[in-house]
N, C-alpha and C. Protein backbone atom coordinates (compact mmCIF):
# COMPACT_ATOMS: atom_id res chain seq x y z
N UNK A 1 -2.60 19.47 19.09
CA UNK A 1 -1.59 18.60 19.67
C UNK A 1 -0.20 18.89 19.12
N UNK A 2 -0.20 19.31 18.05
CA UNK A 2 1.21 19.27 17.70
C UNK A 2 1.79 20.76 17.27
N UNK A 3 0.90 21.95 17.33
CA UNK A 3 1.23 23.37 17.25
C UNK A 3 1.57 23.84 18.40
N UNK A 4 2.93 24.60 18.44
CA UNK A 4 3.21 25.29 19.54
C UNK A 4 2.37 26.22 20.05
N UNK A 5 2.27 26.03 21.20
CA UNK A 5 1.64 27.32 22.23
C UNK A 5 1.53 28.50 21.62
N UNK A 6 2.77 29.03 21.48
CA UNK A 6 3.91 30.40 20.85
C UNK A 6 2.76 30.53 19.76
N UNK A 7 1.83 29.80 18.97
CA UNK A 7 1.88 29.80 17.60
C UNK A 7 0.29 29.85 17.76
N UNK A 8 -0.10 29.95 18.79
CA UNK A 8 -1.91 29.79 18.91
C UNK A 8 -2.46 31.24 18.91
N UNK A 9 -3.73 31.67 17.97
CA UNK A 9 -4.25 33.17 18.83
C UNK A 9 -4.84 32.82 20.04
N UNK A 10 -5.50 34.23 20.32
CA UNK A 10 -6.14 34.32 21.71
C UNK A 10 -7.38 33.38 21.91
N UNK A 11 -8.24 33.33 20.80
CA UNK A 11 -9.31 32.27 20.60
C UNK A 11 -8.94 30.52 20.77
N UNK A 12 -7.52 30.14 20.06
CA UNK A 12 -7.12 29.07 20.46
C UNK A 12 -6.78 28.59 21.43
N UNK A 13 -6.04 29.93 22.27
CA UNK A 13 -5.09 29.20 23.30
C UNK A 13 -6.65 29.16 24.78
N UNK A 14 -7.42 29.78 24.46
CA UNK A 14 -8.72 29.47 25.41
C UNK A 14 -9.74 28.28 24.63
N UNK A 15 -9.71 28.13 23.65
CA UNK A 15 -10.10 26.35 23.70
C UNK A 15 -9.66 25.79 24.06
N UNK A 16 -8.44 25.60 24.31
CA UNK A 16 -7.18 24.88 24.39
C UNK A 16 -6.77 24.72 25.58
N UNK A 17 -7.39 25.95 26.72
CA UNK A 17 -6.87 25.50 28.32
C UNK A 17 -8.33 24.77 28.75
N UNK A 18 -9.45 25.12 27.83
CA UNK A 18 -11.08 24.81 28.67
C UNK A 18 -10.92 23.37 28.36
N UNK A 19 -10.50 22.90 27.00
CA UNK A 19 -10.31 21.29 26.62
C UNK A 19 -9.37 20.48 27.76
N UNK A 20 -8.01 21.20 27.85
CA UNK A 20 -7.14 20.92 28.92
C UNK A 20 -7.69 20.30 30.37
N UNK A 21 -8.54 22.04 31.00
CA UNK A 21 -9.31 21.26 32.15
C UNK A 21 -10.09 20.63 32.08
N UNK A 22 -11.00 20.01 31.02
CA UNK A 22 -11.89 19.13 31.16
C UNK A 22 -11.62 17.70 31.06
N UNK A 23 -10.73 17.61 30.26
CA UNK A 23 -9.92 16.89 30.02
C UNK A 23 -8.24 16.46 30.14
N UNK A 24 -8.07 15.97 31.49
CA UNK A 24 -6.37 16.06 31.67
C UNK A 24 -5.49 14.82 31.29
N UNK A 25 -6.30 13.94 30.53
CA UNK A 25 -5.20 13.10 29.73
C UNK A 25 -5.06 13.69 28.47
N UNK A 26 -6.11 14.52 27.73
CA UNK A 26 -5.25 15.42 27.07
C UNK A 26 -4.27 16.22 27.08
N UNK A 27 -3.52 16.73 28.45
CA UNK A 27 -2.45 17.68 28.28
C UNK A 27 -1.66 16.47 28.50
N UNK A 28 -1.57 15.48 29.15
CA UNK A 28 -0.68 14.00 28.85
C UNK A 28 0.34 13.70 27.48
N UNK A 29 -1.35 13.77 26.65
CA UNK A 29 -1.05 13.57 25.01
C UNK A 29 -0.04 14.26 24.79
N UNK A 30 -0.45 15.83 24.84
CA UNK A 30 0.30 16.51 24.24
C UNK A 30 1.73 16.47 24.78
N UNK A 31 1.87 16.49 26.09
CA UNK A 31 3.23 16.45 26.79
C UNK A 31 4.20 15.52 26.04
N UNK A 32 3.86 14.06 25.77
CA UNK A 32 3.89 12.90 24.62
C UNK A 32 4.59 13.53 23.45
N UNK A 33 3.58 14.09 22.91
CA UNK A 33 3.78 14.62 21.59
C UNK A 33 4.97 15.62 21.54
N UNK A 34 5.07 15.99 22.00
CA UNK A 34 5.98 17.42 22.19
C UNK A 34 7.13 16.62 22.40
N UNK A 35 7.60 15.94 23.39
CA UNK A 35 8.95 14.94 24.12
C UNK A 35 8.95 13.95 22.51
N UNK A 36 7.84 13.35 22.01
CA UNK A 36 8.56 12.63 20.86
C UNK A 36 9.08 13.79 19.65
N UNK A 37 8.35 14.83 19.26
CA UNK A 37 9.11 15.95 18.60
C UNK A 37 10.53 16.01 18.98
N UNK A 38 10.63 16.63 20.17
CA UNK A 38 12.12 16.65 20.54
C UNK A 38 13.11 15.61 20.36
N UNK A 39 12.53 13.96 20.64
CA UNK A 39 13.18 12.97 20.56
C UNK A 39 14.10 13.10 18.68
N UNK A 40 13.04 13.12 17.76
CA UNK A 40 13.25 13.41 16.43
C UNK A 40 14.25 14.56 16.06
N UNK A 41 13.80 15.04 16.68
CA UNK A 41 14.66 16.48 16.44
C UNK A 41 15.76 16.59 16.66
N UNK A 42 16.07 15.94 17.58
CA UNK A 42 17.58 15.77 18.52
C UNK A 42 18.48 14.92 18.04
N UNK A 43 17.73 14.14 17.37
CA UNK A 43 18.09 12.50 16.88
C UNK A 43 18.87 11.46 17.86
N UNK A 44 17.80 11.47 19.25
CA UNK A 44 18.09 10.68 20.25
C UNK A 44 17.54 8.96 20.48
N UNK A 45 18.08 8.21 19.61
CA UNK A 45 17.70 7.11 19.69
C UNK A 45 17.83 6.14 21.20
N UNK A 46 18.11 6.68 22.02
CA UNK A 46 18.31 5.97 23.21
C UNK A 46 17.23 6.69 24.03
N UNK A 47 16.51 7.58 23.65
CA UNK A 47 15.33 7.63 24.21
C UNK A 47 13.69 7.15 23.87
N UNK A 48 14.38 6.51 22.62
CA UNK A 48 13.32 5.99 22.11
C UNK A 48 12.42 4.98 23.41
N UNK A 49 13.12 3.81 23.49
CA UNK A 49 12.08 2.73 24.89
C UNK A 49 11.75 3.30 25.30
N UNK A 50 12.16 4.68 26.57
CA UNK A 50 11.53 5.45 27.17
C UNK A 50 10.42 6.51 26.97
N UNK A 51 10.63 6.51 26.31
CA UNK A 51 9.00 7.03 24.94
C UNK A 51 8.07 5.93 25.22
N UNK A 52 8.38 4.91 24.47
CA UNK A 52 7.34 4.20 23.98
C UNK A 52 6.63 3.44 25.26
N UNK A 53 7.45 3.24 26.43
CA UNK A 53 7.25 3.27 27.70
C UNK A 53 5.81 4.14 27.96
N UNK A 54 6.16 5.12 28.02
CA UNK A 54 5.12 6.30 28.64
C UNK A 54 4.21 6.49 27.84
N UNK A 55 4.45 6.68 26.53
CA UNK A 55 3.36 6.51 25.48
C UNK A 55 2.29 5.31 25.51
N UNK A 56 3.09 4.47 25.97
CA UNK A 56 2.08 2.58 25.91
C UNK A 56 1.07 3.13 27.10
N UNK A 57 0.73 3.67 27.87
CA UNK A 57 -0.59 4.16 28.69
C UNK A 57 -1.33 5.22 28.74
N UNK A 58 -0.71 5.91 27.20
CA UNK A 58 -1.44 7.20 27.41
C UNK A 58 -2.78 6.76 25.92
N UNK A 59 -3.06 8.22 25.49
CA UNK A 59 -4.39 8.27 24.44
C UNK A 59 -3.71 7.54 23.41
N UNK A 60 -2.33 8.37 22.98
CA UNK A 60 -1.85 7.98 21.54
C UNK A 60 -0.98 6.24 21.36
N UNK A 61 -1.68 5.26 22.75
CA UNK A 61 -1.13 4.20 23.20
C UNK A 61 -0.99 3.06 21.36
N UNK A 62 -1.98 3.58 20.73
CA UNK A 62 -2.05 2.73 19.26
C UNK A 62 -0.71 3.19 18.88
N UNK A 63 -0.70 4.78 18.54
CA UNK A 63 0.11 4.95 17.55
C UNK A 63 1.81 4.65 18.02
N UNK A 64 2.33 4.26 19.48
CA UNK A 64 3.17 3.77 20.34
C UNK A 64 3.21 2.36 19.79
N UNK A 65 2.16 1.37 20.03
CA UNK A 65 2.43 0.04 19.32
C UNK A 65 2.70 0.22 18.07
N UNK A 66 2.33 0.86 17.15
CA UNK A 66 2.66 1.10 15.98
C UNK A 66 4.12 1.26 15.92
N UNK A 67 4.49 2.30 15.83
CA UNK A 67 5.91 2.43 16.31
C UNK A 67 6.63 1.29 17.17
N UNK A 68 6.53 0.75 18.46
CA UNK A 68 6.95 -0.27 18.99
C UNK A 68 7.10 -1.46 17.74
N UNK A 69 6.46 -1.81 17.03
CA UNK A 69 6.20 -3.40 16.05
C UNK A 69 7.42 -2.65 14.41
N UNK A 70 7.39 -1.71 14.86
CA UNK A 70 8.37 -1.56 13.69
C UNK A 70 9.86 -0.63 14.21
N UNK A 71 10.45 -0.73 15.15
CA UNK A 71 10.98 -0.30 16.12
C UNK A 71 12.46 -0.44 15.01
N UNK A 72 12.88 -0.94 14.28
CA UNK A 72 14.21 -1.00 13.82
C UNK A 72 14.01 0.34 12.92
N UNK A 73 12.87 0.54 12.06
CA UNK A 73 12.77 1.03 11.14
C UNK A 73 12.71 2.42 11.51
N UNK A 74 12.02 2.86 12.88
CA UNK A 74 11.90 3.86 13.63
C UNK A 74 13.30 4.77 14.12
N UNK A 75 14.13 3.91 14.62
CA UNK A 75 15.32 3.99 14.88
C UNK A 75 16.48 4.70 13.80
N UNK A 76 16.25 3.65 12.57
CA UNK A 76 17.03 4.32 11.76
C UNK A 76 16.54 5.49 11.11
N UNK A 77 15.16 6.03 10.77
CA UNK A 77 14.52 6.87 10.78
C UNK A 77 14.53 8.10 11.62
N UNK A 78 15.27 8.35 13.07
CA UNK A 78 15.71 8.72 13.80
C UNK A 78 17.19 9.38 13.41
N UNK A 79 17.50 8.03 13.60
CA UNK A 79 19.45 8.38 13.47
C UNK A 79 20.01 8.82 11.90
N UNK A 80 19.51 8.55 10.81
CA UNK A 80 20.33 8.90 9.50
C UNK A 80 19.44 10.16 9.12
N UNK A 81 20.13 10.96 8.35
CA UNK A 81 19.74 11.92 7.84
C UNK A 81 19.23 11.65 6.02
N UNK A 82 18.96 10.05 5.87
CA UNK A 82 18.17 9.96 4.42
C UNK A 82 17.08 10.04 4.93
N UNK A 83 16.27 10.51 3.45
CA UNK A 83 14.71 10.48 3.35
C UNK A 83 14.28 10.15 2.03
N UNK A 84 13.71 9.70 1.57
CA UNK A 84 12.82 9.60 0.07
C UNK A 84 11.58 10.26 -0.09
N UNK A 85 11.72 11.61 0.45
CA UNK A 85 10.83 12.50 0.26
C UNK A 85 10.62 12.75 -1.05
N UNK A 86 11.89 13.39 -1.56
CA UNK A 86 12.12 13.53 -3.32
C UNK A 86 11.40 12.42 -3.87
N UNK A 87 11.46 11.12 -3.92
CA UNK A 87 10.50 10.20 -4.54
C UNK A 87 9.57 10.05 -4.30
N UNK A 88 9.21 10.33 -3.18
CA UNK A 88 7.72 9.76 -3.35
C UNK A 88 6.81 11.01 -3.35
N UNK A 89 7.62 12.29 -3.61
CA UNK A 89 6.92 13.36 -4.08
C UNK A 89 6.56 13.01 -5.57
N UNK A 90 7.66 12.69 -6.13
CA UNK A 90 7.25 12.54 -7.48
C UNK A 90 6.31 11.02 -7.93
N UNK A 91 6.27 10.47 -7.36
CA UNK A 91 5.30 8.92 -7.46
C UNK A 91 3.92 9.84 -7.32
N UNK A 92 3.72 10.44 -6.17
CA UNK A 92 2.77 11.50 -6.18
C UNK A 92 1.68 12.37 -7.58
N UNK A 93 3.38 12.59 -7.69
CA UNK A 93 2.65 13.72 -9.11
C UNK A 93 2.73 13.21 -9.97
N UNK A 94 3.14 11.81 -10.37
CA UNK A 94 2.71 10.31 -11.39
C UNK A 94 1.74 10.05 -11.26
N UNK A 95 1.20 9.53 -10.33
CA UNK A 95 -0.17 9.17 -9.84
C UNK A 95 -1.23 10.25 -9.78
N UNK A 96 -1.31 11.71 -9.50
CA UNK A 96 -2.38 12.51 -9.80
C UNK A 96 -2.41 12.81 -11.35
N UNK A 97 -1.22 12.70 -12.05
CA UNK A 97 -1.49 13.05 -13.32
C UNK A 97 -1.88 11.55 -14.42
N UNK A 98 -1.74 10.73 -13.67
CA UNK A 98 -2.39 8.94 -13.84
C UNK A 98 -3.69 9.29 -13.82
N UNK A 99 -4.48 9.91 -12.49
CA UNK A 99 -5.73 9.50 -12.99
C UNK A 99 -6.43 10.32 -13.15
N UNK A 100 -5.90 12.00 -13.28
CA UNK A 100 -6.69 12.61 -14.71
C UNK A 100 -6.58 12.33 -15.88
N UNK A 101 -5.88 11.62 -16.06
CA UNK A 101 -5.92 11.01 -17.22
C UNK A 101 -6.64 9.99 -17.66
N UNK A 102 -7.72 9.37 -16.57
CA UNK A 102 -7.80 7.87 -16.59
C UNK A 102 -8.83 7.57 -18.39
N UNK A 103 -8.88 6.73 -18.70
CA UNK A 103 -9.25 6.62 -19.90
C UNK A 103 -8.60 7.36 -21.16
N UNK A 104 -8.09 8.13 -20.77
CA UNK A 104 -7.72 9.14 -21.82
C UNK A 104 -6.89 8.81 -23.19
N UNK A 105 -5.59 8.15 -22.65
CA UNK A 105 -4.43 7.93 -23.12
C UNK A 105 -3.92 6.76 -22.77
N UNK A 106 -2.90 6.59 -23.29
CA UNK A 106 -1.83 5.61 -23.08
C UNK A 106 -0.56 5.99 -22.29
N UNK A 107 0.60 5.43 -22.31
CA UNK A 107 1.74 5.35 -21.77
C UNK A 107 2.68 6.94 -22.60
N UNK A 108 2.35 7.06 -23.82
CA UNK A 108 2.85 7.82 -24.94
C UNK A 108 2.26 9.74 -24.18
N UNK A 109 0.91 9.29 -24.63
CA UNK A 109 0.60 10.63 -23.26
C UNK A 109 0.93 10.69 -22.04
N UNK A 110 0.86 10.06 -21.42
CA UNK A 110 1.18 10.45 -19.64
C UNK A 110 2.42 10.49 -19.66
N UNK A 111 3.62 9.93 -20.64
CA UNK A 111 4.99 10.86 -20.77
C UNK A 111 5.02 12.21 -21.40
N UNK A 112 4.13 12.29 -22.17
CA UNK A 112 4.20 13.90 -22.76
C UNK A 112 3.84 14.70 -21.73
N UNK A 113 3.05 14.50 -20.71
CA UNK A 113 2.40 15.43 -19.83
C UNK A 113 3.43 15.73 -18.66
N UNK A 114 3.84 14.43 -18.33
CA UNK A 114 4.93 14.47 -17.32
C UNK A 114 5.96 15.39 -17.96
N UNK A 115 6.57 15.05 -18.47
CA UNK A 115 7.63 15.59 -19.37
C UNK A 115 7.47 17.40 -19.49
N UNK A 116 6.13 17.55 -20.24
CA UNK A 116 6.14 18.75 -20.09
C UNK A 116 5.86 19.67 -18.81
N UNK A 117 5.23 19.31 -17.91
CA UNK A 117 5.02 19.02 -16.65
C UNK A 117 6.32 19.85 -15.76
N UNK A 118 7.51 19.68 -16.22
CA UNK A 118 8.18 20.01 -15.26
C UNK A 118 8.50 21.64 -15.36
C-alpha cells in the first residue's frame, strides 16, 4: 500500500495486479493512500475534509475516524515544519537501555551507560 510502483520487482508488481483484480477496493485503498501521501507532502491542509470524506467509505475508513476525532492535531501536523522526532528517539534509547538493565542497577548506572552510550 504505501511503496511506489517504480519501487516493486517483477514478482511484486504481479502479486500486486492478481490482488488488485481480485480485489478492487483494494486499488481504492491504495489510491487513498497515495492522495493522503501527497496531501502531507505538499502540506495542503485544505484538502484535508476532502480526504477524510473519501476515506470515511473506503477499507482504511478506521484509520480516517482516527484522524477525523483528532483533526486539529492533524492539521497542525500538516502545516508546521516541527517534529519531536529527536525526542522521542531518545526516550527510545532510555527505555531500551531501562530494561536491559532491569534489576541490575540503579539510577547511578543507567546514567553511566547512557552517558557513555553516546
Amino acid at each position: 500500500m504505501t511503496t511506489g510502483r517504480d519501487d516493486l520487482s517483477r514478482a511484486q508488481t504481479v502479486t500486486v495486479a492478481a490482488i488488485e483484480a481480485a480485489a478492487p477496493a483494494v486499488v481504492e485503498a491504495r489510491e487513498i493512500v497515495e492522495a493522503f501521501h501527497a496531501m502531507i507532502r505538499s502540506r495542503k491542509t485544505a484538502a484535508l475534509d476532502n480526504w477524510l470524506e473519501w476515506a470515511g467509505g473506503s477499507l482504511i475508513a478506521s484509520f480516517a475516524r482516527g484522524l477525523a476525532r483528532d483533526r486539529s492535531a492533524v492539521l497542525a501536523a500538516i502545516d508546521t515544519a516541527w517534529s519531536n522526532a529527536q525526542a522521542e528517539g531518545q526516550i527510545t534509547k532510555l527505555k531500551l537501555v531501562k530494561r536491559q538493565m532491569y534489576g541490575r542497577g540503579k539510577l547511578d548506572l543507567l546514567q553511566a551507560r547512557l552517558i557513555a552510550g553516546r
